[in-house]
Protein backbone atom coordinates (compact mmCIF):
# COMPACT_ATOMS: atom_id res chain seq x y z
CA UNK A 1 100.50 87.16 50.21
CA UNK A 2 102.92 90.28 50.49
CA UNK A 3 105.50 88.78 48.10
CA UNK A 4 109.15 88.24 48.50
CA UNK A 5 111.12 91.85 48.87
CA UNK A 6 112.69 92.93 45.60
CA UNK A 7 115.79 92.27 46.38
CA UNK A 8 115.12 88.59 46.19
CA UNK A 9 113.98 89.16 42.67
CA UNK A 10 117.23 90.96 41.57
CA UNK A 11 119.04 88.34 42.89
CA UNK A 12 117.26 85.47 41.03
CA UNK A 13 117.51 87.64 38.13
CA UNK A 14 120.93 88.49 38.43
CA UNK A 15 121.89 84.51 39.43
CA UNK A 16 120.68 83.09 36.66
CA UNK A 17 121.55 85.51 33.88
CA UNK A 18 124.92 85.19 35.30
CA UNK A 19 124.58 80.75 35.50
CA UNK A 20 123.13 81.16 31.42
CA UNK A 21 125.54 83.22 30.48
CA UNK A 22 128.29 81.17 31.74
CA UNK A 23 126.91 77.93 30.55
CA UNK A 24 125.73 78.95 27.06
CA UNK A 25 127.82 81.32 25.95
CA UNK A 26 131.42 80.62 28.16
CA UNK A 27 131.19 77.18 28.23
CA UNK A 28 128.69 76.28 25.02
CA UNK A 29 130.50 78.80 22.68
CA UNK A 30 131.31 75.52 21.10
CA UNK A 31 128.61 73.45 19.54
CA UNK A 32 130.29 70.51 21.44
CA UNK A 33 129.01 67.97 24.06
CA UNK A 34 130.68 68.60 27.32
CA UNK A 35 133.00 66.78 29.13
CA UNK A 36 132.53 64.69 32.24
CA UNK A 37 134.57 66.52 34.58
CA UNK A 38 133.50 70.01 32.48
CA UNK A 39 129.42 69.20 33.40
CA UNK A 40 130.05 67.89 36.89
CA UNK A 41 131.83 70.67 37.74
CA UNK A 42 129.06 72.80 36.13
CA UNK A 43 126.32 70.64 37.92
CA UNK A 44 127.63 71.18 41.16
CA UNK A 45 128.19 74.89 40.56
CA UNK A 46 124.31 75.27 39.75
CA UNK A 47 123.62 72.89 42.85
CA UNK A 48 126.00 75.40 44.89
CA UNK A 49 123.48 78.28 43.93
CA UNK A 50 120.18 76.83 44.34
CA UNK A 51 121.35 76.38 48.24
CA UNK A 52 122.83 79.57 48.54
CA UNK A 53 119.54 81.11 47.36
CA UNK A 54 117.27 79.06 49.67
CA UNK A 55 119.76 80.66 52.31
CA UNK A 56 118.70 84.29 50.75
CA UNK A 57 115.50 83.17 51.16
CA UNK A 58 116.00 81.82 54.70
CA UNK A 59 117.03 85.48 55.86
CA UNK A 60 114.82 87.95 53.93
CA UNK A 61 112.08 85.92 54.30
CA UNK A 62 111.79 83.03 56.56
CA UNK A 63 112.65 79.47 57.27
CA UNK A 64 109.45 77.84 56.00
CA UNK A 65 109.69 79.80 52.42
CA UNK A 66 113.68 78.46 52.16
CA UNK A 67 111.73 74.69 53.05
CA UNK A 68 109.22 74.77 50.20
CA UNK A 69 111.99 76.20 47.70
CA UNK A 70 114.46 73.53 48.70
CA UNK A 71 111.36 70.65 48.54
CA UNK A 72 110.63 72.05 45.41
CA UNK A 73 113.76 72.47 43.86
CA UNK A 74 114.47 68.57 44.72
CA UNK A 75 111.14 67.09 43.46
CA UNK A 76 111.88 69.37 40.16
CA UNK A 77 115.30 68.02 40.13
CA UNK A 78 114.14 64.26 40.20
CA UNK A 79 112.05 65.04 37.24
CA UNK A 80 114.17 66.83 35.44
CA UNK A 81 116.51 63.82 35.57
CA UNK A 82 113.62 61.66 34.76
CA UNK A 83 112.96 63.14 31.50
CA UNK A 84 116.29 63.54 30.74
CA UNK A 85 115.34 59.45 29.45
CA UNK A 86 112.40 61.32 27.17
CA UNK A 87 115.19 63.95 25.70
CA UNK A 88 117.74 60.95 25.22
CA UNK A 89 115.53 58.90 23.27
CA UNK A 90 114.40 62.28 21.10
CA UNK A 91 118.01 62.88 20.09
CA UNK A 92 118.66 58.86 19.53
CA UNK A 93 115.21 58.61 17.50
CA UNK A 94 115.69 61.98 15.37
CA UNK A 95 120.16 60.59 15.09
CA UNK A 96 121.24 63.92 16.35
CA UNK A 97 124.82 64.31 15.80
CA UNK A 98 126.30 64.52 18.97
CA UNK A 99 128.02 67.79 18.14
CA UNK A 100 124.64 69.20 17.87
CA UNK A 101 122.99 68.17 21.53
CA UNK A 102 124.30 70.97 22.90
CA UNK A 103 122.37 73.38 20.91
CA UNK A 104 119.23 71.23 21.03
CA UNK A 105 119.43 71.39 25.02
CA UNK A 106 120.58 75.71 24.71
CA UNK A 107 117.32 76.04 22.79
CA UNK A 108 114.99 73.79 25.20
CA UNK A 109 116.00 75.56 28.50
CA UNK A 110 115.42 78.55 27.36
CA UNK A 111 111.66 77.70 25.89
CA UNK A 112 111.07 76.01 29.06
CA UNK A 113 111.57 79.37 31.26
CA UNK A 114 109.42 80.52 28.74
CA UNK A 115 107.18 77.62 28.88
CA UNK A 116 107.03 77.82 33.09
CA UNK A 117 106.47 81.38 33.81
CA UNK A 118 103.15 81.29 31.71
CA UNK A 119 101.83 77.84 33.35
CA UNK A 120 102.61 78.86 36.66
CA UNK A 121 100.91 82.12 36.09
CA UNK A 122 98.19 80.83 34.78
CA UNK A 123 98.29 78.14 37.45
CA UNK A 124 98.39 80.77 40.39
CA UNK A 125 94.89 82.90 39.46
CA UNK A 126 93.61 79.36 38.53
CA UNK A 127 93.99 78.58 42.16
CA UNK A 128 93.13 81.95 43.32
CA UNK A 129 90.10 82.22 41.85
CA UNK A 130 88.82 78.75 41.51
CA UNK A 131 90.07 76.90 44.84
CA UNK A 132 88.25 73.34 43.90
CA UNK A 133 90.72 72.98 41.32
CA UNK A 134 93.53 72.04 43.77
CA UNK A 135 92.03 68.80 43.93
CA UNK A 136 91.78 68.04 40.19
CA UNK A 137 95.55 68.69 40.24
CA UNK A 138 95.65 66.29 43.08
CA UNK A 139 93.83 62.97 41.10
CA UNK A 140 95.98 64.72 37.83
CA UNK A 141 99.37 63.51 39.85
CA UNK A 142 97.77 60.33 41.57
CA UNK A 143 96.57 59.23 38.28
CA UNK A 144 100.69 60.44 37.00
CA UNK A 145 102.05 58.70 39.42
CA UNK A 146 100.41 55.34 38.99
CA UNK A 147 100.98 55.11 35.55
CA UNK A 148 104.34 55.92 35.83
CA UNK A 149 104.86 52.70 37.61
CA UNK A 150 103.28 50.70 35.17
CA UNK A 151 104.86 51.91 32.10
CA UNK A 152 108.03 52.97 31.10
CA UNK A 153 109.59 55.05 28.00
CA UNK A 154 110.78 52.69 25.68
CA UNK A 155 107.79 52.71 23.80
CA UNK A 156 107.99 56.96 23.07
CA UNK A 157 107.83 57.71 19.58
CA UNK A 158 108.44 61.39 19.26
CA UNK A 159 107.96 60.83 15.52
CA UNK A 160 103.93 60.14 15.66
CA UNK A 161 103.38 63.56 18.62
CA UNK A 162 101.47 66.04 17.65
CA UNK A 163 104.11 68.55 17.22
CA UNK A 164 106.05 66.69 15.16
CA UNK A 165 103.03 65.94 12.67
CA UNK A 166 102.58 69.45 12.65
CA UNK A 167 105.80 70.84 11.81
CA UNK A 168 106.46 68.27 9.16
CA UNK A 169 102.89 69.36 7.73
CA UNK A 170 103.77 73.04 7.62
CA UNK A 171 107.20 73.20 7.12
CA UNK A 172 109.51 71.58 3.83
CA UNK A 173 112.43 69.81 5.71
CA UNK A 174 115.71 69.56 4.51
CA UNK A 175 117.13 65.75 4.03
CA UNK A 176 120.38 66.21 6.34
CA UNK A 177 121.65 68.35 9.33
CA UNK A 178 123.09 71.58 8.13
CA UNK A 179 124.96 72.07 11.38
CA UNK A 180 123.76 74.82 13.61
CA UNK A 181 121.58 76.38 11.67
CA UNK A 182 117.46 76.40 11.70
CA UNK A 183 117.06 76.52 7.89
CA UNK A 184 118.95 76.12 4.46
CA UNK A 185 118.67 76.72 1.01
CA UNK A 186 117.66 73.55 -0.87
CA UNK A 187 117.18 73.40 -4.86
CA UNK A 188 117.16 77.25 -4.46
CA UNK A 189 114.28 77.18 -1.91
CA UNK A 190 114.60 77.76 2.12
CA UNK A 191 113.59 74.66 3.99
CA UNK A 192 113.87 74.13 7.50
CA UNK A 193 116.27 71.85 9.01
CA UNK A 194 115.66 68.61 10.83
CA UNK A 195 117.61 71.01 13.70
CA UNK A 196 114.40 73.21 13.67
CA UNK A 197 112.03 70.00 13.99
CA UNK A 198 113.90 68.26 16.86
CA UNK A 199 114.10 71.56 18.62
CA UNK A 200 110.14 71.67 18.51
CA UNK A 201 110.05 68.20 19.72
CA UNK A 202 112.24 68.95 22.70
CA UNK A 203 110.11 72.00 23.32
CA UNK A 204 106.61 69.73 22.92
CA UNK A 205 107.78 67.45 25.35
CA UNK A 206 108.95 69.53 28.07
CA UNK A 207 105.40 71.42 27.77
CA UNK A 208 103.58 67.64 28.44
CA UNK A 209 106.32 67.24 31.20
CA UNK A 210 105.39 70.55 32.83
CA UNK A 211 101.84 69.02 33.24
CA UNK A 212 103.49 66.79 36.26
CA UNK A 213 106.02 69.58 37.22
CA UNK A 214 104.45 72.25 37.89
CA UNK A 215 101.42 70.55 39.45
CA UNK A 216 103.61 68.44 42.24
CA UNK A 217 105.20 72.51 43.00
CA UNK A 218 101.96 73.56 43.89
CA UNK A 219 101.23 70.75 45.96
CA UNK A 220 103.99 72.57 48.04
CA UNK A 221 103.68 76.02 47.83
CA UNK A 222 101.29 78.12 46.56
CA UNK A 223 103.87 81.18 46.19
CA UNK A 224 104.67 82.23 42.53
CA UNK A 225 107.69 83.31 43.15
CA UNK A 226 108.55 80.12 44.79
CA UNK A 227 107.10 78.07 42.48
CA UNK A 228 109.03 79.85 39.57
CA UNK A 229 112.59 80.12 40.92
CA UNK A 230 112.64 76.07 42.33
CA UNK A 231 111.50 75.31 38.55
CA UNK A 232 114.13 77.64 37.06
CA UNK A 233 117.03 76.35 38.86
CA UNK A 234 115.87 72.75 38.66
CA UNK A 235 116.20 74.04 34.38
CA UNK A 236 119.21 76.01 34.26
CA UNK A 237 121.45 72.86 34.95
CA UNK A 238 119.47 70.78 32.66
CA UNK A 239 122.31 70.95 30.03
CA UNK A 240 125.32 70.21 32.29
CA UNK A 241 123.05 66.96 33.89
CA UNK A 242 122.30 65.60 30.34
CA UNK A 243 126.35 65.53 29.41
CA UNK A 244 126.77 64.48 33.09
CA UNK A 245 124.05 61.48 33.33
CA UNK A 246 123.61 60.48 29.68
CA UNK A 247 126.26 57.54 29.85
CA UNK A 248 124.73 56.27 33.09
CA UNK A 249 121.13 57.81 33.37
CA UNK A 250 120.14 54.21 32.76
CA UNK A 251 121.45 52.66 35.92
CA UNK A 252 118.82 54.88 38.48
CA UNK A 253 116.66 51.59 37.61
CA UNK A 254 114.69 52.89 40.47
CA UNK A 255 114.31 56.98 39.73
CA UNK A 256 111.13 56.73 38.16
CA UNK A 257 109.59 54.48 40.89
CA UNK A 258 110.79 56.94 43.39
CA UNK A 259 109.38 60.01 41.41
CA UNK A 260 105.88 57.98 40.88
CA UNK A 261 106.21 57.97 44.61
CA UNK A 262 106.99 61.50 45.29
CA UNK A 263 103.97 62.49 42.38
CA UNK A 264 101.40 60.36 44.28
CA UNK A 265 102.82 61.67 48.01
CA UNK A 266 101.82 65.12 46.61
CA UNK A 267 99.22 64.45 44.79
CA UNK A 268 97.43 63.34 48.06
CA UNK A 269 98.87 66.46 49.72
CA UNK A 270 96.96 68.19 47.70
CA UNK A 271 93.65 66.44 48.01
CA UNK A 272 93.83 66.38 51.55
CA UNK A 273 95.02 69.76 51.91
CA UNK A 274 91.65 71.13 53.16
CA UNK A 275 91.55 68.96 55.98
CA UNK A 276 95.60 68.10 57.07
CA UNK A 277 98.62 70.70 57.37
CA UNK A 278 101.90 68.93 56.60
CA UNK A 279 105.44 70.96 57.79
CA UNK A 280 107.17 72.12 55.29
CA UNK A 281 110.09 70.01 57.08
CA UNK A 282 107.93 66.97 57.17
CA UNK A 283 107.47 67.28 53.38
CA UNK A 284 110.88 68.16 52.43
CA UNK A 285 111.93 65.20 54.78
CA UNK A 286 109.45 62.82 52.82
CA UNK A 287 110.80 63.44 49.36
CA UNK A 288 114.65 63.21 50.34
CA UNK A 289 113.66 59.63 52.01
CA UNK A 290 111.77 58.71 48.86
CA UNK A 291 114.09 59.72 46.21
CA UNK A 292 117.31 59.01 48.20
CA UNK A 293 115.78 55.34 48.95
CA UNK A 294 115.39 55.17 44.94
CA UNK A 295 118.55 56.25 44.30
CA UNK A 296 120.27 53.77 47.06
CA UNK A 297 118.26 50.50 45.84
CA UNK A 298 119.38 51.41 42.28
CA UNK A 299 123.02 51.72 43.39
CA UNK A 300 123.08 48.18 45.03
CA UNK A 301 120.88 46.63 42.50
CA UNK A 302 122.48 43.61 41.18
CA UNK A 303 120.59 42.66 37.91
């Protein structure tokens, strides 16, 4: 694999430095949730640039590498919007003030960049050196992707995960919020804020969603830079969709059926990848129906 021409790789850089800046300093200069119209505008501005960079890719590289960014860019997009639930019921269980959400979500986009670029690197010699392990990833998703339809996450208590039990262990917490800030003097002693603690959480639970994320993108493509630049621009509107979706995120009864779906549909991708070559079209084509079927049946369902 050659690698995409550096150009590409200014552009990404340049496209998404310019999207963060915008949305977290411009537009989050204010520890404030956004408005509606403010994050749907800002949602379909980040949508605008993911397709206008799988049309870079289209014509410096080719139309099967713009195919496996756009199919990856949508199955990282359903998930992202599937644990937007997760995130919800962090903020709800820890009572973040709403002014504060804002920050929380700054501070977990930018640890999940973090967060991506070492799994998928470590993911890409993984699969370079040890080939069998393709297939572990494969039953890893199946087995995701089952469970997923036979639970739900009502029952997540982000106070009993392991990073929370940590943190509280090592760290003296303060009683109450002291807005923005990470710690606080307390009795004359520096304690960290419950801020600091739901941050971690956030963090903690993107890195066990990653474990079906970045998986399901290598059922795709195999290309790091591919891999890394769907995942990134399925994150950098992850603020924007949260002020966008959190008042109705609850009426896609279907979403997480349809992403069990798309996890098990790539899951067997990859276990049969030895032996069957899927398009890139045919794939791309496969997760639009599934997801776009999910999102239909929850628009006309009637409970």
């Amino acid at each position: 694999m050659s690698g995409p021409p550096g150009a590409l790789w200014l552009l990404f850089a340049a496209t998404i430095v310019t999207l963060l800046t915008v949305d977290l300093v411009a537009t989050g200069r204010k520890a404030a949730p956004l408005s509606f119209a403010t994050a749907t505008r800002w949602s379909a501005i980040v949508i605008a640039a993911a397709v206008c960079f799988a049309c870079a890719i289209w014509l410096a590289i080719g139309r099967p590498q713009a195919v496996q960014f756009a199919t990856g860019y949508v199955v990282e997009f359903a998930l992202s919007v599937d644990n937007l639930l997760v995130f919800i019921l962090v903020l709800r269980y820890f009572a973040v003030p709403e002014a504060l959400h804002a920050t929380v979500l700054k501070w977990g986009i930018l640890g999940a960049m973090v967060m991506r670029a070492v799994m998928i690197g470590a993911g890409t010699i993984l699969l370079r050196e040890l080939s069998w392990v393709i297939y572990l990833l494969g039953a890893l998703l199946i087995y995701t992707g089952a469970r997923m339809l036979r639970s739900n996450d009502e029952g997540v208590e982000p106070g009993r995960s392991l990073a929370f039990r940590v943190a509280r262990r090592l760290l003296p917490i303060t009683a109450d919020f002291h807005g923005n800030a990470f710690f606080a003097r307390e009795a004359g002693r520096l304690r960290a804020t419950p801020l600091l603690l739901v941050v971690v959480v956030v963090e903690w639970t993107d890195l066990v969603c990653a474990t079906d994320s970045v998986p399901a993108i290598f059922a795709i493509t195999r290309d790091p830079f591919l891999v890394y630049t769907s995942n990134v621009f399925a994150i950098v509107g992850l603020r924007a969709l949260f002020f966008l979706l959190a008042g109705m995120i609850a009426r896609f009864v279907y979403l997480r059926v349809g992403v069990a779906v798309v996890l098990m549909l790539v899951g067997l991708k990859m276990l049969l990848s030895h032996w069957v070559e899927l398009s890139p079209i045919v794939t791309l084509l496969a997760v639009i129906v599934v997801l776009g079927g999910a999102a239909f049946l929850s628009r006309t369902d009637v409970r």
